[in-house]
C-alpha atoms as a PDB file:
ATOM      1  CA  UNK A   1      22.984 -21.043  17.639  1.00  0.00           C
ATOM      2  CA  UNK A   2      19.649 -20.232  19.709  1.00  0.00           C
ATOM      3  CA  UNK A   3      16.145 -19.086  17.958  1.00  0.00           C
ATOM      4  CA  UNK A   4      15.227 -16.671  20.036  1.00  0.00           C
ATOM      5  CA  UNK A   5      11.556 -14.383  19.808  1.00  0.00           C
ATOM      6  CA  UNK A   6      11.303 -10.968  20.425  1.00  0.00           C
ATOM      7  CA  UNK A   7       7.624 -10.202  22.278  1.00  0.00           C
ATOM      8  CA  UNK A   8       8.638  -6.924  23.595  1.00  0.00           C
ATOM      9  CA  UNK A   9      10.913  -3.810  22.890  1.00  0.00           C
ATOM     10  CA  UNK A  10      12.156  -3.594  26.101  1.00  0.00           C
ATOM     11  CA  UNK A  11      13.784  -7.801  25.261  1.00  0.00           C
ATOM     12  CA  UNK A  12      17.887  -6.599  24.846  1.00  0.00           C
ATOM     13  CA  UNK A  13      18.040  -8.431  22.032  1.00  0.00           C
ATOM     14  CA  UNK A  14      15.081  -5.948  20.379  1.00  0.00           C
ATOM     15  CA  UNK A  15      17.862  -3.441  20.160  1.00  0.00           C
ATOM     16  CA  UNK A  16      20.673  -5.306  18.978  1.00  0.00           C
ATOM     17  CA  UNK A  17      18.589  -6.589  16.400  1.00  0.00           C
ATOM     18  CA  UNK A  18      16.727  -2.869  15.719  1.00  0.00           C
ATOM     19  CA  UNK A  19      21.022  -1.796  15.096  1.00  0.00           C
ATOM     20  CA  UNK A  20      21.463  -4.496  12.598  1.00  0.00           C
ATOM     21  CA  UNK A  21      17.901  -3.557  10.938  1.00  0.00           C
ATOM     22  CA  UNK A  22      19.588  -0.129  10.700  1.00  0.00           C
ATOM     23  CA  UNK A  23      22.341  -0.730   9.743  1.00  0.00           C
ATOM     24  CA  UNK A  24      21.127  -2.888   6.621  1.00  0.00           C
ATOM     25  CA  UNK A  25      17.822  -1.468   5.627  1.00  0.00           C
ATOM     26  CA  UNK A  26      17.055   2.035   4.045  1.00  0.00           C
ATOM     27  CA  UNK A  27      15.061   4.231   6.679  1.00  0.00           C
ATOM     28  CA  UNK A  28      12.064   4.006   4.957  1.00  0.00           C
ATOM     29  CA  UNK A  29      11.822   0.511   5.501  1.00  0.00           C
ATOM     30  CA  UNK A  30      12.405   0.541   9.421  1.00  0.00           C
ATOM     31  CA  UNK A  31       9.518   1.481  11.379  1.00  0.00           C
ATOM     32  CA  UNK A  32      10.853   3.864  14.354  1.00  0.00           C
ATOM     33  CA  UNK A  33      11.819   1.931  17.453  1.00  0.00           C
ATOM     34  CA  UNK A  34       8.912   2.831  19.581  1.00  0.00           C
ATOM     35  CA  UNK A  35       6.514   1.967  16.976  1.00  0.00           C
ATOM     36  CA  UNK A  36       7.454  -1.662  17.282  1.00  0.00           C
ATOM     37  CA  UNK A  37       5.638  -2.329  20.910  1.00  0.00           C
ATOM     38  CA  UNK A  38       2.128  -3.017  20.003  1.00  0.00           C
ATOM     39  CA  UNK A  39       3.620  -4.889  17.031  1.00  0.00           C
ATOM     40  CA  UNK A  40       5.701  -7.290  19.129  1.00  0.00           C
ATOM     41  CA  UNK A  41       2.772  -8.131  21.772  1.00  0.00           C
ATOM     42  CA  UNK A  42       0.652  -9.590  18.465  1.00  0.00           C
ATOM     43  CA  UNK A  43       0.839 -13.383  18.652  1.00  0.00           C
ATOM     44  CA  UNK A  44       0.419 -13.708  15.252  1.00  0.00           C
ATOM     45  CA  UNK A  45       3.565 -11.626  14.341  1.00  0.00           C
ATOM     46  CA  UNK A  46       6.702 -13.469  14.816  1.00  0.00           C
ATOM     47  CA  UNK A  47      10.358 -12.125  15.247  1.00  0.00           C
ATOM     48  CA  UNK A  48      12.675 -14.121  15.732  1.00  0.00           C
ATOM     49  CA  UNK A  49      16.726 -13.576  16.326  1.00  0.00           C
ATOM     50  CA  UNK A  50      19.327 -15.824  15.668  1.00  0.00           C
ATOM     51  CA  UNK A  51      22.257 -15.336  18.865  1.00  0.00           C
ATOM     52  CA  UNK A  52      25.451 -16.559  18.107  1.00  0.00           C
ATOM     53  CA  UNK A  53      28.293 -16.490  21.320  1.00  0.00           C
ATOM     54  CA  UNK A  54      25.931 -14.254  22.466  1.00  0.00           C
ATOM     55  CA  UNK A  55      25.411 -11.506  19.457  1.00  0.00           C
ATOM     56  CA  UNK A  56      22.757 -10.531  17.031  1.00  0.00           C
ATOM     57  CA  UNK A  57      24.189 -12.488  13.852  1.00  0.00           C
ATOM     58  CA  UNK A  58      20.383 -12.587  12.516  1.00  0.00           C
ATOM     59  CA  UNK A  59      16.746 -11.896  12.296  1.00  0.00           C
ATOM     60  CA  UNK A  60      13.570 -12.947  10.203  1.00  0.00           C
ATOM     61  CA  UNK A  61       9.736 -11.432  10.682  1.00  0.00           C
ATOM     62  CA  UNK A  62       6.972 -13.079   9.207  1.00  0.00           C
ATOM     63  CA  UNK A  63       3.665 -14.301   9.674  1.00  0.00           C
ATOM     64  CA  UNK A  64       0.711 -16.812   8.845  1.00  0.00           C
ATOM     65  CA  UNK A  65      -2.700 -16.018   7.420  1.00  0.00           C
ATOM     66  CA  UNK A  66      -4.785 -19.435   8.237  1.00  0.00           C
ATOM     67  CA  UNK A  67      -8.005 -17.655   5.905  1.00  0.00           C
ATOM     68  CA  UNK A  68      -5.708 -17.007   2.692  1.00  0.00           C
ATOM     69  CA  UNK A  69      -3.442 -20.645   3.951  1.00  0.00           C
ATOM     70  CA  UNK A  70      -0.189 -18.069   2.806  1.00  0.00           C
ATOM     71  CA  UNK A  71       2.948 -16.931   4.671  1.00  0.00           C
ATOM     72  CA  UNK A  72       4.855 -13.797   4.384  1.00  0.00           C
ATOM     73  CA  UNK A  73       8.119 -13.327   5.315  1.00  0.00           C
ATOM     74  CA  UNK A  74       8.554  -9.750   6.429  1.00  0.00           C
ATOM     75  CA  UNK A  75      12.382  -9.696   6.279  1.00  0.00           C
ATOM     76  CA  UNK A  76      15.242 -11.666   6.992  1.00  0.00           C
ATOM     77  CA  UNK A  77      19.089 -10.402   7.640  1.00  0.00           C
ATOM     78  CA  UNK A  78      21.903 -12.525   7.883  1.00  0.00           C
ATOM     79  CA  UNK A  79      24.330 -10.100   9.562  1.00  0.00           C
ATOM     80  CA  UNK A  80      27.517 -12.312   9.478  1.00  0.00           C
ATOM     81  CA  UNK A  81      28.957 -14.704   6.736  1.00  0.00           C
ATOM     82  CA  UNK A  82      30.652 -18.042   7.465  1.00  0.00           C
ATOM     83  CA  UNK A  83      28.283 -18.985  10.521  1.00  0.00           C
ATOM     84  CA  UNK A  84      25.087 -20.640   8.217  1.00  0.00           C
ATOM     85  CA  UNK A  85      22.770 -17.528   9.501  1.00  0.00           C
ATOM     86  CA  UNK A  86      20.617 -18.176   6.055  1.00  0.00           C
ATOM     87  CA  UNK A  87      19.621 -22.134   6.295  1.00  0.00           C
ATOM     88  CA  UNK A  88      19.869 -21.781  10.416  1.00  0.00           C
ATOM     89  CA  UNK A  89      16.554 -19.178   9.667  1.00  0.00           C
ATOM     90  CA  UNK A  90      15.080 -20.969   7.069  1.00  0.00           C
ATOM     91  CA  UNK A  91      14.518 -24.015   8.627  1.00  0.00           C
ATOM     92  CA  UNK A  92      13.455 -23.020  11.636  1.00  0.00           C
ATOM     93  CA  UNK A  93      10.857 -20.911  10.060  1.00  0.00           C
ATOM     94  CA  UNK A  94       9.776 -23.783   7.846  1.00  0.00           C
ATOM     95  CA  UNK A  95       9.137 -25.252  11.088  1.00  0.00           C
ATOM     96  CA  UNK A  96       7.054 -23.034  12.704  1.00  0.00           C
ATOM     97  CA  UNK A  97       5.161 -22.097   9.545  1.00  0.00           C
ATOM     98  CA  UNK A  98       4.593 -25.941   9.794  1.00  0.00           C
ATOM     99  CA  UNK A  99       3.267 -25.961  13.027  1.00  0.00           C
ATOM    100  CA  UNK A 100       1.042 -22.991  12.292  1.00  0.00           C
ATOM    101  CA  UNK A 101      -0.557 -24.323   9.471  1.00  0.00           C
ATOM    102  CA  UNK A 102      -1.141 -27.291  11.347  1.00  0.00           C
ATOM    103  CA  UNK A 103      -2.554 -26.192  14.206  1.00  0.00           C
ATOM    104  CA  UNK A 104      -5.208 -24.286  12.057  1.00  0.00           C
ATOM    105  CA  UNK A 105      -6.193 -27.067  10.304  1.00  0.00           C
ATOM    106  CA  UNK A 106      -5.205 -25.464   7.036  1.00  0.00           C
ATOM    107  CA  UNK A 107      -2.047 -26.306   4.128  1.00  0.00           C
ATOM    108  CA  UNK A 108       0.106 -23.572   2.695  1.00  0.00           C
ATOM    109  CA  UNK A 109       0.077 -22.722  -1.061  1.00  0.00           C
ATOM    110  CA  UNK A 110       2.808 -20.610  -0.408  1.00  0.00           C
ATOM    111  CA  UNK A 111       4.550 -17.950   1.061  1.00  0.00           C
ATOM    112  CA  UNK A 112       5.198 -14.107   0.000  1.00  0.00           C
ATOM    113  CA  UNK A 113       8.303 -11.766   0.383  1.00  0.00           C
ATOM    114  CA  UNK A 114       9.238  -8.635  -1.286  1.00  0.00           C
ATOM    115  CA  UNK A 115      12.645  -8.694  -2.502  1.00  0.00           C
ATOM    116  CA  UNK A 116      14.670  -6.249  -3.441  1.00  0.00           C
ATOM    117  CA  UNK A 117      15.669  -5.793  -7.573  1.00  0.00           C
ATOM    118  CA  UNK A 118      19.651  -4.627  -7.479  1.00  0.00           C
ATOM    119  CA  UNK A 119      18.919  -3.669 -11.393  1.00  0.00           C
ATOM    120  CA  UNK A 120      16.233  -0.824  -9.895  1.00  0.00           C
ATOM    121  CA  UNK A 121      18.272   0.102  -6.601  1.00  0.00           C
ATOM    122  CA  UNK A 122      21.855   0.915  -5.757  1.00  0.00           C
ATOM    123  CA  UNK A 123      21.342  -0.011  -2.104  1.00  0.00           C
ATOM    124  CA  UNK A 124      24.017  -2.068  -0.568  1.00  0.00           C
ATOM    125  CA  UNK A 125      22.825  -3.304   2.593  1.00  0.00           C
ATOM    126  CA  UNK A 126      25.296  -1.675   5.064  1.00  0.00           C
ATOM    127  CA  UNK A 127      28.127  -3.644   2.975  1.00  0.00           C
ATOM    128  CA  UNK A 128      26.899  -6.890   4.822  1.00  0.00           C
ATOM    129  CA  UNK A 129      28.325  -9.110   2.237  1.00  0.00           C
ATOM    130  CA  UNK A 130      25.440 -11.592   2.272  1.00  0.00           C
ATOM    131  CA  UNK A 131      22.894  -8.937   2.079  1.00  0.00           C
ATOM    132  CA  UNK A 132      23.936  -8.188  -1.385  1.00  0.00           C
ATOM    133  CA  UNK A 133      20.755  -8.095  -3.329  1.00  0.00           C
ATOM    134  CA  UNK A 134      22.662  -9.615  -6.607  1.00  0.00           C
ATOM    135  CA  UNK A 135      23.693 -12.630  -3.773  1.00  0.00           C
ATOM    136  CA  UNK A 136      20.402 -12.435  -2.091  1.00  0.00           C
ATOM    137  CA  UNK A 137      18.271 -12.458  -5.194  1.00  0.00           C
ATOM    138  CA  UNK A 138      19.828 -15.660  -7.168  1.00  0.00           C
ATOM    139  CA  UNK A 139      19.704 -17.666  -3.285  1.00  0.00           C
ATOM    140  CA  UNK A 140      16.064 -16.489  -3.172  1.00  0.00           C
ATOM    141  CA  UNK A 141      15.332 -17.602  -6.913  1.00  0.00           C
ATOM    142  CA  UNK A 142      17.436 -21.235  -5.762  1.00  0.00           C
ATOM    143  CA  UNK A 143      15.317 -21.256  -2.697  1.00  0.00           C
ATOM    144  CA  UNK A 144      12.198 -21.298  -5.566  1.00  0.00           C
ATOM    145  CA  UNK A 145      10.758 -17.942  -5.284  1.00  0.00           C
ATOM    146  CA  UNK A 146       9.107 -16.227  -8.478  1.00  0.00           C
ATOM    147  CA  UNK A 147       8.506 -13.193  -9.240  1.00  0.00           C
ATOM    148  CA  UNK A 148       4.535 -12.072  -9.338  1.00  0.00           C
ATOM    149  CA  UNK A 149       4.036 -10.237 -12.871  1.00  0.00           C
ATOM    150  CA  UNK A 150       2.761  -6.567 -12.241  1.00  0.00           C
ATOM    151  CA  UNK A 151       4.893  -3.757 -11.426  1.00  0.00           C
ATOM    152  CA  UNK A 152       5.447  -3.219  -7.557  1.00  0.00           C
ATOM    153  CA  UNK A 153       5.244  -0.733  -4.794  1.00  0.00           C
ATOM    154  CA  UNK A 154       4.747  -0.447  -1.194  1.00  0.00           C
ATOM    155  CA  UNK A 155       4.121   2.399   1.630  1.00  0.00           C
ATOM    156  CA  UNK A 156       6.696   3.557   3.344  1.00  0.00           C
ATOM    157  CA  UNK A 157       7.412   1.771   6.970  1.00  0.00           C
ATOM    158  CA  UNK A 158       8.173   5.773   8.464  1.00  0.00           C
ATOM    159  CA  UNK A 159       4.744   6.752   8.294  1.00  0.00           C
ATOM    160  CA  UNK A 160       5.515   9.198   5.575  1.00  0.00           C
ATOM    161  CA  UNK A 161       3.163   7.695   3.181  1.00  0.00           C
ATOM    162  CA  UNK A 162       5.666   7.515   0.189  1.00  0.00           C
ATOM    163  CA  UNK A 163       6.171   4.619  -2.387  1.00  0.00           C
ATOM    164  CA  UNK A 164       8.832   2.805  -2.061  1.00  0.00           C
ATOM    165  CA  UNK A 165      10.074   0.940  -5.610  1.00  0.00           C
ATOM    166  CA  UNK A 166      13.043  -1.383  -6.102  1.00  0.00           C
ATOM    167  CA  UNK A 167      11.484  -4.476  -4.973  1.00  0.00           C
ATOM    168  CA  UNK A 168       9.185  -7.475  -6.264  1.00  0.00           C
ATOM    169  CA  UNK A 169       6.566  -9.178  -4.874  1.00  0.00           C
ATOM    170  CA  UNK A 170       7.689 -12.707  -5.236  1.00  0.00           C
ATOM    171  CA  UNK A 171       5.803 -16.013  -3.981  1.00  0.00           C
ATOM    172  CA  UNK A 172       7.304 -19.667  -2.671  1.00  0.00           C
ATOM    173  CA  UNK A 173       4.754 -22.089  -3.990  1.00  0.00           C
ATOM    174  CA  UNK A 174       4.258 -24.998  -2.152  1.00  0.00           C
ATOM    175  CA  UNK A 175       4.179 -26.699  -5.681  1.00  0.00           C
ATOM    176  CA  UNK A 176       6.258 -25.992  -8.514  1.00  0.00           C
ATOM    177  CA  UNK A 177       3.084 -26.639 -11.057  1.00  0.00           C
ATOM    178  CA  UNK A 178       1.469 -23.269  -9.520  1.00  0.00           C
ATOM    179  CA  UNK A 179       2.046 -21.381 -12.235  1.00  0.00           C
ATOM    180  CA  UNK A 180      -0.014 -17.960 -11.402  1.00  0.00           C
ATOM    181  CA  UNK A 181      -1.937 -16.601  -8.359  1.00  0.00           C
ATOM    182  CA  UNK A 182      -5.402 -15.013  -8.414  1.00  0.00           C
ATOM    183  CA  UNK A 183      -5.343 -11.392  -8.555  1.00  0.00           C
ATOM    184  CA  UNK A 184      -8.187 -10.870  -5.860  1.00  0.00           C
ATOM    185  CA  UNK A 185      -5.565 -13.343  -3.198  1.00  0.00           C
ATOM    186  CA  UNK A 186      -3.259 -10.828  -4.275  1.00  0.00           C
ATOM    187  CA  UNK A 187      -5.346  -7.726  -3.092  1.00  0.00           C
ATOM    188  CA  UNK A 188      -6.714  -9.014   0.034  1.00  0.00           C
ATOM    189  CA  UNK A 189      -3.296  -9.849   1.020  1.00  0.00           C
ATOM    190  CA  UNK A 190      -1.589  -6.491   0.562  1.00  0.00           C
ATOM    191  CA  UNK A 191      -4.797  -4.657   1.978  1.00  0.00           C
ATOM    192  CA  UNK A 192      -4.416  -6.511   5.362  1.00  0.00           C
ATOM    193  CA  UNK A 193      -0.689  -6.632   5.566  1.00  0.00           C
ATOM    194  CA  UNK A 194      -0.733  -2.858   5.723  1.00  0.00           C
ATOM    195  CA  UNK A 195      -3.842  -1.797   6.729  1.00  0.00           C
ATOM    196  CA  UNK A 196      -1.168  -1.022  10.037  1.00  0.00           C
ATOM    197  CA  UNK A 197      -0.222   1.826   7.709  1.00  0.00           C
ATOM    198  CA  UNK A 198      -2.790   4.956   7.398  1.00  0.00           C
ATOM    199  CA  UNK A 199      -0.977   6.806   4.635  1.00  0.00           C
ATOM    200  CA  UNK A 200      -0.826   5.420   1.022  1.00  0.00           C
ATOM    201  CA  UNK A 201       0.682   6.776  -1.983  1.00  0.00           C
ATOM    202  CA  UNK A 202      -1.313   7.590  -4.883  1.00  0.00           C
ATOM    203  CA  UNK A 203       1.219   4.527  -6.678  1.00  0.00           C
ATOM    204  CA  UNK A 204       0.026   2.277  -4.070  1.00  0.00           C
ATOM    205  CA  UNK A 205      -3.670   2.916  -4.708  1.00  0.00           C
ATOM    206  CA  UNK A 206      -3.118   2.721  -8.194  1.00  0.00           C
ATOM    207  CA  UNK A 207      -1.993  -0.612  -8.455  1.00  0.00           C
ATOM    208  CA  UNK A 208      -4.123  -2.149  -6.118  1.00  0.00           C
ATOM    209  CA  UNK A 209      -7.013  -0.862  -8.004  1.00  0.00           C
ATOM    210  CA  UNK A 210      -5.196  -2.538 -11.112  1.00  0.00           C
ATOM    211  CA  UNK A 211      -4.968  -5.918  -9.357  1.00  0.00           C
ATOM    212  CA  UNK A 212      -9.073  -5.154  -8.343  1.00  0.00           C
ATOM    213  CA  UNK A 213      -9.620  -5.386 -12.574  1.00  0.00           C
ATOM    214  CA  UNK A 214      -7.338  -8.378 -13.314  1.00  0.00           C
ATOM    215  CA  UNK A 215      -8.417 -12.345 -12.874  1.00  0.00           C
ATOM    216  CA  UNK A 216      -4.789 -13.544 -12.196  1.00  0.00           C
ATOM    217  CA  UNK A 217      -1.469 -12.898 -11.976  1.00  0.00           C
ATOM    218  CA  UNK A 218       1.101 -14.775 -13.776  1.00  0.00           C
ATOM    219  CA  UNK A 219       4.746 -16.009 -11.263  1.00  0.00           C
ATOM    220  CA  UNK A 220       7.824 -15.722 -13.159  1.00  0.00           C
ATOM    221  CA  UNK A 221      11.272 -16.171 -12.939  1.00  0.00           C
ATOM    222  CA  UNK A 222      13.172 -14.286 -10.561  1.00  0.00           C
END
């Protein structure tokens, strides 16, 4: 299986991946296909496909911010079962979240990821049997994500400016005894992840100016 990064829209395997994106996402959460050029040209923004007998069989997104020494992990979608899409991904992002933090002189506490709560939404991923949030949820939790204690939303990827619901904000510790995060890490986080987004719902506002007022927040369970 090759690990192949997408720099560019006009990279054939931008639109193979773009139809599985599609295909398992709600529209809201897929920024439109043009959108994604200036995105893609950012060096610090890393898409990566996995190509399997030459096919889109998965994708992953995320990033590394050296200043808050987090990850986030924009999305991942294993598109076929049976080929080890999941661990193929997750190891070779540990790798090059590795060699980030490395080459900024800085160590991880952790990495982010919103993840989707099957007991608030009735999406079902395109039927992609591995995208199942019940399946993808208890892997995540197995993985050692928890969920951060506050109640969640996010602007819409269309550009519409709605809240989207549904999902936590969950964290992957680097160490188990990290039992909470500060609320102000928290903040800054979300503010610069999308700052790329102009519109914000009221709900959005609203909790970040909840997380402005708080000290810490506790991780849970997922």
């Amino acid at each position: 299986m090759e690990y192949h990064r997408i720099q560019s829209i006009e990279d054939p395997r931008f639109a193979q991946m773009y139809k599985l994106m599609q295909e398992v996402f709600p529209p809201e959460e897929v920024l439109e296909y043009s959108l994604w050029a200036e995105p893609l040209k950012d060096e610090g923004i890393h898409v990566y496909v996995a190509v399997h007998q030459d096919e889109v069989v998965g994708a992953t997104e995320y990033r590394y911010y050296a200043d808050f020494r987090v990850a986030m992990t924009d999305f991942t979608i294993v598109g076929q079962p049976g080929l080890g899409v999941g661990r193929f991904l997750l190891k070779r992002r540990e790798r090059d979240i590795e060699g980030l933090a490395q080459a900024s002189g800085t160590t991880p506490i952790g990495m982010f990821a919103e993840i989707y709560d099957p007991y608030q939404t009735m999406h079902d991923f395109g039927g992609v049997t591995p995208m199942n949030p019940y399946v993808r949820r208890e892997v995540l939790s197995h993985i050692g994500y928890q969920r951060l204690d506050f109640p969640y939303v996010h602007p819409s990827w269309d550009h519409e400016g709605q809240a989207v619901s549904g999902l936590d904000l969950c964290f992957l510790p680097a160490h188990d005894e990290l039992g909470e995060l500060p609320a102000s890490l928290i903040h800054d986080f979300l503010t610069r992840y999308y700052s790329a987004l102009p519109n914000k719902p009221q709900e959005w506002q609203a909790m970040m100016d909840e997380l402005a007022q708080r000290p810490s927040v506790k991780l849970l369970p997922l």
